[in-house]
Structures are given as C-alpha cells and as structure tokens.
Protein backbone atom coordinates (compact mmCIF):
# COMPACT_ATOMS: atom_id res chain seq x y z
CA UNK A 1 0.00 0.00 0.00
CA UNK A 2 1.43 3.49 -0.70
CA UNK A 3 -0.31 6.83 0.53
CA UNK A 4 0.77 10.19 -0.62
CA UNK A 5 -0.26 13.58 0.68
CA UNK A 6 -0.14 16.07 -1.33
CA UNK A 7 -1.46 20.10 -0.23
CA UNK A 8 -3.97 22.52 -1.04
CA UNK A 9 -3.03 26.38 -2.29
CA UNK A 10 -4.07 29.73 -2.08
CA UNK A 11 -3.18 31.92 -4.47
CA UNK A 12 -2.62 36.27 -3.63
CA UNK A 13 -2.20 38.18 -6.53
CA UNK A 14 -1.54 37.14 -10.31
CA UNK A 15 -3.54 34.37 -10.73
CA UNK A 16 -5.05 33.55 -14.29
CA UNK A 17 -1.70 34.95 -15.69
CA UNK A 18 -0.73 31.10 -15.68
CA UNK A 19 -2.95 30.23 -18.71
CA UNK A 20 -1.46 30.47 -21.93
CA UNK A 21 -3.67 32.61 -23.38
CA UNK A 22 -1.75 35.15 -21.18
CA UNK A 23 1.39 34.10 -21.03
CA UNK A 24 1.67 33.30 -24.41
CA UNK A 25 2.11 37.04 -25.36
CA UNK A 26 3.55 38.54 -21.62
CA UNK A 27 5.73 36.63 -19.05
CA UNK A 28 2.86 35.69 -16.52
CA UNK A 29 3.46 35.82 -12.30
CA UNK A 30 1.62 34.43 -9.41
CA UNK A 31 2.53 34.44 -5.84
CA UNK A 32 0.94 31.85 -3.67
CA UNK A 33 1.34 29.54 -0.93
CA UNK A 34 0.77 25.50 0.03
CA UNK A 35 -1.41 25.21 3.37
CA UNK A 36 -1.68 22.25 5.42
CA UNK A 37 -4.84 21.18 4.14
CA UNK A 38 -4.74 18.22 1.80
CA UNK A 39 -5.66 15.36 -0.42
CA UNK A 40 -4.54 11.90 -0.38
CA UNK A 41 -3.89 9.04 -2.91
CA UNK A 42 -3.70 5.77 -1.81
CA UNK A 43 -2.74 2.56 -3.96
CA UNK A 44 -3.24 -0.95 -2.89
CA UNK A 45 -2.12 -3.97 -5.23
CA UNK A 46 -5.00 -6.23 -5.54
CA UNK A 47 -4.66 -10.30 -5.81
CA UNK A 48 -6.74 -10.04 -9.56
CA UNK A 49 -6.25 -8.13 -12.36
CA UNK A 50 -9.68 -5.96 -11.39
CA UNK A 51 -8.78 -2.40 -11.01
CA UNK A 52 -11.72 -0.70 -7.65
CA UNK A 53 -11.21 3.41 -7.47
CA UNK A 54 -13.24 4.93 -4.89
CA UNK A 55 -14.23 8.19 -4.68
CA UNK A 56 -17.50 9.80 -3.88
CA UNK A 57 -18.65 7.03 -6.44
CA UNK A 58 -17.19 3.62 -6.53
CA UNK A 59 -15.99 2.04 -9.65
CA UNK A 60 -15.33 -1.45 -10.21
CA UNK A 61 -14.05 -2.15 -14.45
CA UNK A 62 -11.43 -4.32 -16.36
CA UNK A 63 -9.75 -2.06 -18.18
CA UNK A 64 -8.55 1.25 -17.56
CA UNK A 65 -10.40 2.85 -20.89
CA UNK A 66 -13.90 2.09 -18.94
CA UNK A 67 -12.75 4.64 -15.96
CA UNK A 68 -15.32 7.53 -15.76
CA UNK A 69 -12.79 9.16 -13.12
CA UNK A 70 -11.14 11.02 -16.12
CA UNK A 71 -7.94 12.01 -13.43
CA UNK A 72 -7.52 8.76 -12.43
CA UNK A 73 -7.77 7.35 -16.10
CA UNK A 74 -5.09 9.70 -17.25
CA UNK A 75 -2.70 8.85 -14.13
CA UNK A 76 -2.75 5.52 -14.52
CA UNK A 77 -2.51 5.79 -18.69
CA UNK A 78 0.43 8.05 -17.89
CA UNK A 79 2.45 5.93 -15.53
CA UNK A 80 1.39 2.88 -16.92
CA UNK A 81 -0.47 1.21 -14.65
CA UNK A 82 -2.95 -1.00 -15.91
CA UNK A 83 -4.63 -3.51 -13.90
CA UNK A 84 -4.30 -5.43 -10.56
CA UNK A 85 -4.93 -2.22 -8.38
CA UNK A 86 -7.27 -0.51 -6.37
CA UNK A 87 -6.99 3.40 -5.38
CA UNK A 88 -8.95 5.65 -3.13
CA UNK A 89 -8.47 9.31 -3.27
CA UNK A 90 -9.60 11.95 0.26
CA UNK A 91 -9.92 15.24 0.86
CA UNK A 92 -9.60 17.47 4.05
CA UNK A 93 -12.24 19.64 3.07
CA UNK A 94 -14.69 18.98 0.06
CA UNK A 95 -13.06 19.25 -3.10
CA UNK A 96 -15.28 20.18 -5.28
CA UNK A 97 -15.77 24.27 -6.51
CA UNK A 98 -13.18 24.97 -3.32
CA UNK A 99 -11.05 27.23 -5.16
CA UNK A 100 -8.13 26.00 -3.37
CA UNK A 101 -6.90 24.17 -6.46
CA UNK A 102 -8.03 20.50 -5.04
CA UNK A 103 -8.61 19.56 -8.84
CA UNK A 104 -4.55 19.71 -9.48
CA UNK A 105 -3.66 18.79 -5.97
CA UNK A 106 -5.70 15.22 -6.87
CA UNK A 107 -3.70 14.65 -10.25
CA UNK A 108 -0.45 15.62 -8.44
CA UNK A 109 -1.25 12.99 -5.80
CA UNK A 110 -2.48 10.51 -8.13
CA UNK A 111 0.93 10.57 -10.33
CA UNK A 112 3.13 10.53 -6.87
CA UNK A 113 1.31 7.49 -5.77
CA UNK A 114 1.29 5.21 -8.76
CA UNK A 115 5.14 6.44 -9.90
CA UNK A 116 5.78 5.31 -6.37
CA UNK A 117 3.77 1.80 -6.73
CA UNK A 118 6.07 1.49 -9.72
CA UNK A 119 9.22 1.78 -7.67
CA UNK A 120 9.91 5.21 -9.93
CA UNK A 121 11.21 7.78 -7.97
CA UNK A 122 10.24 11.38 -9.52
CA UNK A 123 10.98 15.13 -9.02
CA UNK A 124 8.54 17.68 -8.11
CA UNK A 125 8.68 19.02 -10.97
CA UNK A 126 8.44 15.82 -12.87
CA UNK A 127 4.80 15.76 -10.80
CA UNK A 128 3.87 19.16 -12.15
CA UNK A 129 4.85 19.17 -15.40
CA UNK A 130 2.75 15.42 -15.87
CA UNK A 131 -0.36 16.83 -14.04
CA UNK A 132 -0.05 20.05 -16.07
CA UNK A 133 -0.14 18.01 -19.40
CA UNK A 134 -3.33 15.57 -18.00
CA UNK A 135 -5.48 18.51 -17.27
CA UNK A 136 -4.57 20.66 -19.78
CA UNK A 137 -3.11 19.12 -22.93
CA UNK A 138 -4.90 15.87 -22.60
CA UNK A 139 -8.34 16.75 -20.70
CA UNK A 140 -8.71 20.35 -22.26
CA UNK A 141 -9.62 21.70 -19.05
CA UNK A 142 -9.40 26.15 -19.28
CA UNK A 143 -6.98 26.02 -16.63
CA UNK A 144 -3.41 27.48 -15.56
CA UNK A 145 -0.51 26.19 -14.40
CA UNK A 146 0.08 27.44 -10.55
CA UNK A 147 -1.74 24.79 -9.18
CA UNK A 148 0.19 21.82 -10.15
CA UNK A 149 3.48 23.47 -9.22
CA UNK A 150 2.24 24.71 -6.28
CA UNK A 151 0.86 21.03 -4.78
CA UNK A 152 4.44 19.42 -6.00
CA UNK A 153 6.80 21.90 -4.70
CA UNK A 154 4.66 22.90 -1.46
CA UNK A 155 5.84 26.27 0.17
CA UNK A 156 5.54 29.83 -0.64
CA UNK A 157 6.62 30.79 -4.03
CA UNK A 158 6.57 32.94 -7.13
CA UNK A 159 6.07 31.30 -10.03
CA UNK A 160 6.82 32.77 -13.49
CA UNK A 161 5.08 31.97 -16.57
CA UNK A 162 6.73 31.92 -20.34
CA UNK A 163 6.11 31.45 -23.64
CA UNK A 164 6.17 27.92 -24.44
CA UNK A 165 4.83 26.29 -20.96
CA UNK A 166 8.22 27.16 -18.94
CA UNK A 167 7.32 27.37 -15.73
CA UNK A 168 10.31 28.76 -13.23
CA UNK A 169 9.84 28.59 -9.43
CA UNK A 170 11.41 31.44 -7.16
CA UNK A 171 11.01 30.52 -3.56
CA UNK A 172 9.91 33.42 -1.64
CA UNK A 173 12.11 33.61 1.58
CA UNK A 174 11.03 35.06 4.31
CA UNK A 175 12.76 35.15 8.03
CA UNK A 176 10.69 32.91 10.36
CA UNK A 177 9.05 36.41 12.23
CA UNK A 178 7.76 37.70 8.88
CA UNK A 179 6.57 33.87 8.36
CA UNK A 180 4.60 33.98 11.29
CA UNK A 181 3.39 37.57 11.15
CA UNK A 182 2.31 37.03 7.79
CA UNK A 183 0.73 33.40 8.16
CA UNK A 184 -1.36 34.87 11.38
CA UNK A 185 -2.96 37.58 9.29
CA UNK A 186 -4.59 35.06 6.28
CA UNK A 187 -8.21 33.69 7.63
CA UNK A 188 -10.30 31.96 5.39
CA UNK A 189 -14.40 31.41 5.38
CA UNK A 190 -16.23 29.35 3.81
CA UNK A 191 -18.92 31.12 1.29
CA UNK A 192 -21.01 27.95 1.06
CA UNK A 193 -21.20 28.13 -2.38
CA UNK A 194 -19.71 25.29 -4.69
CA UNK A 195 -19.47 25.25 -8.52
CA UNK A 196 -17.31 24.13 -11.16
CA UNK A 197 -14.36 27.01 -11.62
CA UNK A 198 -14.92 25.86 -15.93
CA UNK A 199 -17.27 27.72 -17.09
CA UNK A 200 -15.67 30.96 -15.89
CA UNK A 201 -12.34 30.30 -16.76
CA UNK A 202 -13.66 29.85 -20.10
CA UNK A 203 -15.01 33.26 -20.08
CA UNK A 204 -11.62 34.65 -18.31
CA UNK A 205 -9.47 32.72 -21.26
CA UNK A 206 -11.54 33.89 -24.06
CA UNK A 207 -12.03 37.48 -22.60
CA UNK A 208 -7.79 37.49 -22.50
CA UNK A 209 -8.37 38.04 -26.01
CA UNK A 210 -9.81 41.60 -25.49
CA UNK A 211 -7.02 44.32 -25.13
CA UNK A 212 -8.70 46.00 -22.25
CA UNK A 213 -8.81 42.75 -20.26
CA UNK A 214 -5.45 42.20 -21.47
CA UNK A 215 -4.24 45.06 -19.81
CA UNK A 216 -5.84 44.76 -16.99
CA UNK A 217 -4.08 40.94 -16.14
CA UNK A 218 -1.37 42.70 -16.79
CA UNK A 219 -1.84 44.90 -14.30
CA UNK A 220 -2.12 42.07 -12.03
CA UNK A 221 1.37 40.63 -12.37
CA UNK A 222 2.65 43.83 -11.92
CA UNK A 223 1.19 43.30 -8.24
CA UNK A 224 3.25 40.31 -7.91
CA UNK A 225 6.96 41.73 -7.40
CA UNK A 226 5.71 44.53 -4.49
CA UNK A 227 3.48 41.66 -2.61
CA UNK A 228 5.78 39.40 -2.21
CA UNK A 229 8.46 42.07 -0.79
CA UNK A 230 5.77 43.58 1.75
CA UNK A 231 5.54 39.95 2.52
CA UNK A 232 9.24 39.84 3.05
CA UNK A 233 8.87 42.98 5.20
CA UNK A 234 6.16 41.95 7.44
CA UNK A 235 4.00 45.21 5.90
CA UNK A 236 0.71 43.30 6.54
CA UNK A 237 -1.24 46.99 5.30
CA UNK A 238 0.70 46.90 2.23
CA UNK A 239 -0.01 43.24 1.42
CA UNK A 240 -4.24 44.36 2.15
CA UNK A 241 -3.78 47.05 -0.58
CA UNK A 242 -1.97 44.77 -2.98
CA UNK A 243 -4.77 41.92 -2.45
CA UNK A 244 -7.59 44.63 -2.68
CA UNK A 245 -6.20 46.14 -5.79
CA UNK A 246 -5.76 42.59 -7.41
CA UNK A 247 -9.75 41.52 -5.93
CA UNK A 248 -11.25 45.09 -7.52
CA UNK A 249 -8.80 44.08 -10.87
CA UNK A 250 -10.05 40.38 -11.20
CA UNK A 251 -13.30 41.50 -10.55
CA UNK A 252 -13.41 43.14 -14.49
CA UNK A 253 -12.22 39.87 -15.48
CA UNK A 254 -15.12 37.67 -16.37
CA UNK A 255 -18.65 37.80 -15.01
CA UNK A 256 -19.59 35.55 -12.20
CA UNK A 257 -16.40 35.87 -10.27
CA UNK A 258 -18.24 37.75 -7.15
CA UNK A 259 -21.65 38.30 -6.91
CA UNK A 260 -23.80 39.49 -4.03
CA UNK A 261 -23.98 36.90 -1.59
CA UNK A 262 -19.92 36.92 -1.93
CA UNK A 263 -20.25 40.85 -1.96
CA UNK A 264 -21.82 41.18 1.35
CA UNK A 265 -19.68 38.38 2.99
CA UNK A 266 -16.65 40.68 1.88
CA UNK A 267 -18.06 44.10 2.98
CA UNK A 268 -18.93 42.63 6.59
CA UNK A 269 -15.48 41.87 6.63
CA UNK A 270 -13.97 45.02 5.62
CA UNK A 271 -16.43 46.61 8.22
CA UNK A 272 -15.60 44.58 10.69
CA UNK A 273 -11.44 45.50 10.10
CA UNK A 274 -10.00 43.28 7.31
CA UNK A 275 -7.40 45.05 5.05
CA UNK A 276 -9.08 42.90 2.51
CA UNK A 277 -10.52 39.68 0.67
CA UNK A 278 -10.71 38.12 -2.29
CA UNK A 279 -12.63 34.82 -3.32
CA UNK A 280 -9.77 31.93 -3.74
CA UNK A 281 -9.34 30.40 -7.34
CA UNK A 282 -11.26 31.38 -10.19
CA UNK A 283 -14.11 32.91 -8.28
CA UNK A 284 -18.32 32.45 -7.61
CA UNK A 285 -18.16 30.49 -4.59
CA UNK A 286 -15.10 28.39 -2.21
CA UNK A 287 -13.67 30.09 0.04
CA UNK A 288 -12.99 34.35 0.48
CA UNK A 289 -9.22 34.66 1.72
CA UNK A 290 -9.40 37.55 4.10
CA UNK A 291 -6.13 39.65 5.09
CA UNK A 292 -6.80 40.67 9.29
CA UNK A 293 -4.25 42.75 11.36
CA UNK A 294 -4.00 40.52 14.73
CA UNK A 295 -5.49 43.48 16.66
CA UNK A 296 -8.83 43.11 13.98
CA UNK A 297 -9.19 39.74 13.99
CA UNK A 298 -11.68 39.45 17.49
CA UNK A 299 -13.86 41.76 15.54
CA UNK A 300 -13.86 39.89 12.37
CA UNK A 301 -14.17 36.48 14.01
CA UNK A 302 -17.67 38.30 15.76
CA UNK A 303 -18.80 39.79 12.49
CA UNK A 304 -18.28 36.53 10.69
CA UNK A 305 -19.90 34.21 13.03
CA UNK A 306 -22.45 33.41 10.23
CA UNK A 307 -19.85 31.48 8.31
CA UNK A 308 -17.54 28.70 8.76
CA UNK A 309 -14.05 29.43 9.25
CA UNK A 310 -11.22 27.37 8.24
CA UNK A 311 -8.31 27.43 10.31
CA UNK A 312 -4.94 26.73 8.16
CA UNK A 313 -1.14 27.61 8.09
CA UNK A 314 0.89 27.89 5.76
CA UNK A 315 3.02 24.46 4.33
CA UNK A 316 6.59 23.76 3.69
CA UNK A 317 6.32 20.44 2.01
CA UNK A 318 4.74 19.51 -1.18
CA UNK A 319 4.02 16.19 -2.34
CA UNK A 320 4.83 13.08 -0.52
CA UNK A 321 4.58 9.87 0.15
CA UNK A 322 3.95 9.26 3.94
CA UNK A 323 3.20 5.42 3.63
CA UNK A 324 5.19 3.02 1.50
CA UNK A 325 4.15 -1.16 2.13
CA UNK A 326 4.84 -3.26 -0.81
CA UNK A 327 4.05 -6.68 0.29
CA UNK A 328 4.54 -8.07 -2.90
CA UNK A 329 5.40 -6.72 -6.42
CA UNK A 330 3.45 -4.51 -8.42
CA UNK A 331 1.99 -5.24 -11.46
C-alpha cells in the first residue's frame, strides 16, 4: 500500500496569468502559498487483475479505458499502470468548486502514488509538469498552471510563466518572524457556495483576447513583485492594498467571479477591520481569503460568526509519500 499527501493552495495576486492565453504574449506571475490542508492518494495492489477506485462514487471495471474518473484514467494511462490495483483518493475539506486548487492537488497525488507503486522515484517538478499536461493538454480543461506546481513543490513561491509552458519557481524567503506575522494575518471562510471554476475560466481565457482585459491581467502581475516584498517585510497593510487592488482588478475579469452573496460576505469583513478579501481560485463560490491585522481579527471572528471558518497555516512540504508497504510486487 502506498499513501501520498499532497497540499492545497491559495493563491494572492496574479492568478489567471498562468494560462497560456496570457502568457503566451507577456511573461505571466503568481505568488501563492501551500497550506496544510490536503488530499490523499492511496494505492493498494489487488490479488486479480480488477482495477476498484473509490471516490465519492465507486468504480469497479477491467480495463482502464472504462474509468469515468477522467484524473484517475489519465494517471494511470500516464504511468502505466494497468490492472491489478485498487486506489482511493480523500480530501480534508470537500473538493469540489473549493477554489483551493483540489482539482490539481488530486492529479499531483495521483501521479506521486502510482510512480511510487512502480518503484519510480520522480521530481517535483516531474509531478507538475505530468499533471499540467493531464489537465490541460490531454483533458482540455481552461486552466493554468500554478496549481500543479504549487501542490508538488509545497511552500511559498513565485512562479513565473513563459512562452512555451516554462514554468520557473522562485522561492519566496522570508525570516521565520515575517513567516509567522504574515501566516497569522490570512483567515479563510467558507462562502457555502460550490461550482465548477470551468465555465468561468472559459469566459476569463476567451475574454484574454480583449485588449482592455489584457491590460488589466497585466496589471495584475505587476502586483506580484511589491506583494511578495511587503511579505518579506512583514507590511501586513501593504499586502491588504496589494490583495484589494488585485480583488477590484479580477473582478473586471469575467462575469460571475463575485456576486452578491460573496459581496456582502466581503463588505462585513472590511467593516468589521480586514485590510481585505478576495474569493480563492477562479471565483463564484469556495472560500474568500481575508487579510486581518491581529489586533482586527476578534472583531472579524464576531462579524463573521455566520460562516464557517477554516483554520490553516501555511506548508513547507509539497508532495509526498507518507506510507510506502509493498508486500509483494506490483503489477
């Protein structure tokens, strides 16, 4: 049996400059972070040749073709595995619509597990690049790249975006006080709201096309550089204007990334003292990332006793297998 854990994200400022509509034409940027919420894989050889995936559904088939669980099709297509096997995938929190890039974080823990039940030892990057290509080159899905990087490498980084799919990761250090200061002023509530992050990444990607949006994802990355160095400085107020500047930016994006419910959840924040919010991922529902001064946070945590907060910090590892028992070979 082998179990890999593999993290969450949340993303600050720049995100949606990782699809290649963007980046294509304009280096994109993101700076995010891993939390210590996650997903896990886990692989068990089976005596047959049947291959059992459970999920929220179960699936019991022959041949890996006749898997409706298109991420766990690809993996196992991609790794070759091919019969003999049965895998179960978890979730912290529920994965669907979170906007904590679960979707990526489920391929990247898929690929660890079965390169692992194949006695292949591969990078992080290995991991990201292979998850990028499943969900984008061979599922189609309108999304960007952060999220695959972000759930192999773990950590707090800047990512960089080039023509081409070159990815580059620039860790984003920080001395353990600004760690702390900075980790202590992220909370995040739930909105209640699930959907599918597709449909309005479609609209995002095909609106990249206008000059005005354009422009104004440009003006995004350009956010990028200065929040990660008020980061570095432990400027929590400058980090709230970045992330408010980079909400009221995305915002113009595509329709359907805020609407009122998600409105007045953010305002009774802002009231209440946060610096600022944004929804997490692509936007209509998940969770709203709120930035909170220490001093604020009492009077947030009252105004927000509506919703359901979830606690986090911020995570150091990416990717990896915490259980590895082979009793016998794989197939």
């Amino acid at each position: 049996m082998i179990i890999v854990k593999t993290p969450l994200r949340v993303s600050f400022v720049g995100g949606g400059s990782d699809m290649p509509d963007f980046y294509n034409r304009a280096d994109g940027k993101v700076v995010c972070t891993a939390i210590d919420k996650f997903v896990y894989a886990i692989v068990k050889a089976r005596f047959d040749d049947m291959i059992y995936i459970n999920y929220s559904r179960k699936e019991c088939v022959e041949k890996v073709a006749d898997i409706k669980h298109d991420l766990v099709r690809e993996a196992m297509r991609l790794t070759g595995v091919e019969k003999g096997i049965e895998i179960t995938t978890l979730a912290d929190i529920p994965s669907s619509g979170s906007g904590l890039g679960s979707s990526s974080s489920i391929t990247v823990a898929l690929l660890h597990a079965l390169y692992a039940y194949r006695n292949e030892l591969v990078t992080a990057e290995r991991l990201a690049q292979d998850a990028c290509r499943i969900e984008i080159d061979i599922l189609g899905k309108p999304i960007g790249r952060q999220d695959q990087y972000a759930a192999a490498y773990g950590g707090v980084n800047r990512f960089v975006f080039k023509q081409g799919d070159v990815t580059r990761r620039l860790p984003v250090m920080m001395e353990s006080k600004a760690n702390r200061k900075f980790a202590a002023s992220l909370l995040l509530y739930y909105t209640g709201i699930t959907r599918s992050a597709d449909k309005i990444l479609s609209k995002q990607k095909s609106n990249l096309q206008s000059a005005d949006r354009f422009d104004t994802m440009q003006q995004m990355v350009s956010l990028v550089d200065p929040f990660t160095e008020a980061m570095q400085q432990q400027d929590i107020a400058a980090c709230g204007e970045l992330l408010a500047r980079n909400w009221q930016l995305k915002q113009n994006m595509a329709a359907g990334i805020s609407n009122s419910e998600i409105d007045e959840m953010h305002d009774r924040a802002i009231s209440a003292g946060a610096l600022a919010g944004k929804v997490a991922g692509a936007g209509g529902g998940g969770f709203l990332l709120l930035i909170v001064p220490r001093e604020k946070q009492n009077d947030v945590f009252a105004a927000m006793q509506a919703y359901r907060e979830l606690p986090f910090m911020l995570a150091e590892s990416g990717s990896k297998v915490i259980f590895d028992d082979r009793s016998y070979t794989s197939k």
